[in-house]
Protein backbone atom coordinates (compact mmCIF):
# COMPACT_ATOMS: atom_id res chain seq x y z
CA UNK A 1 10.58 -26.83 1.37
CA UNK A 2 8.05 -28.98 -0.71
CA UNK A 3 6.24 -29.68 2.26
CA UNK A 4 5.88 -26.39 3.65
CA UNK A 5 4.36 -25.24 0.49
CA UNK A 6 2.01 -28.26 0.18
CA UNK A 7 0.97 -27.73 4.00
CA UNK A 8 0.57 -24.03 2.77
CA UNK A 9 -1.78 -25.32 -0.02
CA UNK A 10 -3.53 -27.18 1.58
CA UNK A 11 -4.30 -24.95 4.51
CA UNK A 12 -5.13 -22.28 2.22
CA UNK A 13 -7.73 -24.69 0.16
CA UNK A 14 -9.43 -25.30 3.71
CA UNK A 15 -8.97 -21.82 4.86
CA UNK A 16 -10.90 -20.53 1.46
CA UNK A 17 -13.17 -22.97 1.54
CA UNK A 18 -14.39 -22.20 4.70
CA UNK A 19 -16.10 -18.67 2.70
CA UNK A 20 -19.86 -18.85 1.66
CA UNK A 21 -21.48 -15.93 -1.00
CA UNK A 22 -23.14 -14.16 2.24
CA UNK A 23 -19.98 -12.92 3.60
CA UNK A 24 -18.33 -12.09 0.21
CA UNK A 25 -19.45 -8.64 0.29
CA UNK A 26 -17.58 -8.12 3.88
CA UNK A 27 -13.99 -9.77 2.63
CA UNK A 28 -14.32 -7.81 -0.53
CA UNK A 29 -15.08 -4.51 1.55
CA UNK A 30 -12.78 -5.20 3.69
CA UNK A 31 -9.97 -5.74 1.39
CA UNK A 32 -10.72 -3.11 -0.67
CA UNK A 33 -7.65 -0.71 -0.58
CA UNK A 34 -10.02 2.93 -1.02
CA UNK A 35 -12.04 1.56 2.45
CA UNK A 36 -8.50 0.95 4.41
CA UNK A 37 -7.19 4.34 3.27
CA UNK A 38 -10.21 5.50 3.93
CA UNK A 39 -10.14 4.11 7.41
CA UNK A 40 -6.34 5.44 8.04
CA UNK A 41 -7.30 8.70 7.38
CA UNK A 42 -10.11 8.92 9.55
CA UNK A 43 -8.09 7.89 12.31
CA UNK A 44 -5.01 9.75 11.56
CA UNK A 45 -7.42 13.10 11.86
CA UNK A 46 -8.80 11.96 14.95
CA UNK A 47 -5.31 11.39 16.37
CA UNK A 48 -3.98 14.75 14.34
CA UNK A 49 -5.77 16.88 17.06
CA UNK A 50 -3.11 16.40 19.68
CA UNK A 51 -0.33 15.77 17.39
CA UNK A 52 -1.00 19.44 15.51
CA UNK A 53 -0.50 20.18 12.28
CA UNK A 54 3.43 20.12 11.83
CA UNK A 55 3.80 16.90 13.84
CA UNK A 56 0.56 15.32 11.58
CA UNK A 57 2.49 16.76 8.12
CA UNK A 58 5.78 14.77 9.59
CA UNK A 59 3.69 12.30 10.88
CA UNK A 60 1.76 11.55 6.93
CA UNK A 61 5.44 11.95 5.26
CA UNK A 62 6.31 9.11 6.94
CA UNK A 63 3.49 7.15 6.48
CA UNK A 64 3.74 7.60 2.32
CA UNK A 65 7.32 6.85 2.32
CA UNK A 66 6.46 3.70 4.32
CA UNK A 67 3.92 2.46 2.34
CA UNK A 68 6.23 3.12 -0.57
CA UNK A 69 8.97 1.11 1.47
CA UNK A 70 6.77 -1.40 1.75
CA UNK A 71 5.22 -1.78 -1.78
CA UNK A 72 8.52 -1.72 -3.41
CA UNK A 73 10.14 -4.43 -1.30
CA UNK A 74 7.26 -6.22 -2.13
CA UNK A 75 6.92 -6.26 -5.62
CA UNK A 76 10.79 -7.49 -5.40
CA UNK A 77 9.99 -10.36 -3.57
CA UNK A 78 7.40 -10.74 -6.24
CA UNK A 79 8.89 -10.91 -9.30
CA UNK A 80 12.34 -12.51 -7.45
CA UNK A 81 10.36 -15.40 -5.93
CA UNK A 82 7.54 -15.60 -8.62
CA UNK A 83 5.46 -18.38 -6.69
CA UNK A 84 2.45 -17.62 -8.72
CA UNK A 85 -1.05 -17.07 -6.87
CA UNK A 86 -3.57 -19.67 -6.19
CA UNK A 87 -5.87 -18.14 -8.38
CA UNK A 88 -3.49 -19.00 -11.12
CA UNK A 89 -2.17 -22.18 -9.81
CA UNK A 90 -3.46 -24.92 -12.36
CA UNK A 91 -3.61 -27.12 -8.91
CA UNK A 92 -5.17 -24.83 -7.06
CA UNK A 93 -7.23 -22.72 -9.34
CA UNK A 94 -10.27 -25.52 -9.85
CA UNK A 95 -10.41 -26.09 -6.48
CA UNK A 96 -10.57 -22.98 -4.69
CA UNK A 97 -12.82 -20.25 -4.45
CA UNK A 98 -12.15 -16.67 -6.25
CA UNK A 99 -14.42 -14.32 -5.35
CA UNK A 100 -12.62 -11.50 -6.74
CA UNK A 101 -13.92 -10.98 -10.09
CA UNK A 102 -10.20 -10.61 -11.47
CA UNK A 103 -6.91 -12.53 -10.24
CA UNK A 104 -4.47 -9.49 -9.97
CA UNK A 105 -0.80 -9.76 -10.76
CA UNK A 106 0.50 -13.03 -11.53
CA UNK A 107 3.09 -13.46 -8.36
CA UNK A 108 1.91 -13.56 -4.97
CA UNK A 109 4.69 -13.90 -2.57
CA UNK A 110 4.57 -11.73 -0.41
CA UNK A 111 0.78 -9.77 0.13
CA UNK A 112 0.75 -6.33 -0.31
CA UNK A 113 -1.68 -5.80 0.99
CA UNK A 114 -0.64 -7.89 4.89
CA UNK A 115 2.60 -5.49 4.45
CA UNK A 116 1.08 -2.73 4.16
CA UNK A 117 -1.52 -2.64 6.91
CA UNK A 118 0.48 -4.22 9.50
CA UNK A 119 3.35 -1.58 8.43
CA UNK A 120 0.72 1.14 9.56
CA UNK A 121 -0.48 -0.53 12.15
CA UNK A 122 2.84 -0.77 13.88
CA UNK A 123 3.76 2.72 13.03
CA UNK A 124 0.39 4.05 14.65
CA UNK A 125 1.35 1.75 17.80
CA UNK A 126 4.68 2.43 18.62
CA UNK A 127 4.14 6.25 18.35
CA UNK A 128 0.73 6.59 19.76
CA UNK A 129 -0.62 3.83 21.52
CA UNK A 130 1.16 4.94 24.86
CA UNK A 131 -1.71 7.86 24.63
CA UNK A 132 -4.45 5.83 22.77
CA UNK A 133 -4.16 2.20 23.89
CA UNK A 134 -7.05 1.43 21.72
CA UNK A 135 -4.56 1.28 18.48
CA UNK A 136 -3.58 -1.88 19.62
CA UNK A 137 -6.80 -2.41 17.73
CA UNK A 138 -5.22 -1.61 14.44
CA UNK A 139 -3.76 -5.00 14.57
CA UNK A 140 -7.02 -6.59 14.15
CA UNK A 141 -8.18 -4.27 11.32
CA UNK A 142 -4.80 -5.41 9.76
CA UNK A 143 -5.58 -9.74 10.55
CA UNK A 144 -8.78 -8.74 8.35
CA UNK A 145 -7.29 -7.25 5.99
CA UNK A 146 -4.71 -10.17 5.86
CA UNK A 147 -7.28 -13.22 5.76
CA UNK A 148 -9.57 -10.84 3.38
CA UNK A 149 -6.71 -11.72 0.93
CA UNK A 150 -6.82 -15.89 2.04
CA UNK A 151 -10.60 -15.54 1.91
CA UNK A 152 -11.40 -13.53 -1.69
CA UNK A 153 -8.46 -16.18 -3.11
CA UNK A 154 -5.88 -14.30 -4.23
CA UNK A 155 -3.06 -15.35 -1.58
CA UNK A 156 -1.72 -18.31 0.32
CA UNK A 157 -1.25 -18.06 4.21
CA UNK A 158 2.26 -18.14 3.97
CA UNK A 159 2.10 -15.18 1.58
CA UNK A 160 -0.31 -13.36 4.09
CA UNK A 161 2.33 -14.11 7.00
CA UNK A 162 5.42 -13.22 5.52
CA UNK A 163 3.52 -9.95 4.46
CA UNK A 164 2.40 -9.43 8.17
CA UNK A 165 5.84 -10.12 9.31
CA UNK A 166 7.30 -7.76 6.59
CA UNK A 167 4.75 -5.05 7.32
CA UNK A 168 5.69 -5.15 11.63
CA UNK A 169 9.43 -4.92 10.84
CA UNK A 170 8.72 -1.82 8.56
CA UNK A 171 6.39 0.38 10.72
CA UNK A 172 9.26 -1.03 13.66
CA UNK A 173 11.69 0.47 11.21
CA UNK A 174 10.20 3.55 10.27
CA UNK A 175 8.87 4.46 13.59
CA UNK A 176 12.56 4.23 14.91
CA UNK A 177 13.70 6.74 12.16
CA UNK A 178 10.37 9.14 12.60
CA UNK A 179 11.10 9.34 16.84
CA UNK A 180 15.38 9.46 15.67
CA UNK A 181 14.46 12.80 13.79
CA UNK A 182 10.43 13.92 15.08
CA UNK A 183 10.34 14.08 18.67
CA UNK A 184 8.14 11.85 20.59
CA UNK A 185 4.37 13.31 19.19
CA UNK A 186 2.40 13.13 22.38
């Protein structure tokens, strides 16, 4: 287990190092939680007008209760885990970039942020993609969002993957319940 989390280290030192103050504006956009809501609820209107309104009110439900799902069973894993961030790593911490003008919370296992969007993302696929193919998309908006965390310094890879991971088996979950009781939306 020590060398997992040294490999982790270290690929997260190279992975953040890799960052350079031109793009910090992007990863800091991009992991910005008001621009992904943002972006979720652009695209859940788009798709609302061939779900209709009742199937869209189920359809947002579910959404809040999995991103609730999600941000609970993460802040368990959190505080049960408590492998601190890099940014407050005393290892770490000089030799990393932060880019984020504050650390956040003190625990970092598992991202948040990696759960969530991959949670959504999955959701949006398994219901809708058969009508929109170009959700699969969704997964890419979620990587960002993932390495945005890796990049600004406020995760480790293996926190960003376990989050991912997490996030797929929750939007799995919750899409299974929403089609169990919702019938198919499109």
């Amino acid at each position: 287990m020590e060398q997992l989390l040294q490999w982790d280290q270290d690929l997260f030192l190279w992975l953040n190092g890799l960052g350079s103050s031109p793009f910090d504006a992007f990863w800091m956009f991009v992991t910005n939680k008001k621009n992904t809501i943002a972006f979720y609820v652009i695209v859940t209107a788009i798709c609302s007008r061939w779900l209709g309104w009742k199937n869209t009110l189920w359809f947002l439900l579910t959404i809040g209760l999995l991103i609730t799902f999600t941000d609970q069973i993460t802040n368990l894993f959190k505080d049960g885990f408590q492998r601190l961030r890099p940014c407050h790593e005393p290892e770490v911490k000089d030799a990393m970039r932060l880019v984020k003008p504050s650390c956040g919370g003190t625990y970092g296992y598992f991202s948040g942020h990696a759960s969530n969007s991959f949670a959504i993302a999955t959701f949006f696929v398994m219901l809708l993609a058969k009508r929109f193919s170009v959700l699969y998309g969704l997964f890419v908006f979620a990587a960002l969002v993932a390495y945005s965390r890796i990049y600004i310094g406020v995760h480790y890879p293996l926190d960003v993957l376990s989050g991912a991971l997490f996030g797929i088996f929750g939007g799995w979950l919750f899409a299974k319940i929403y089609l169990r009781f919702i019938p198919n939306p499109l």
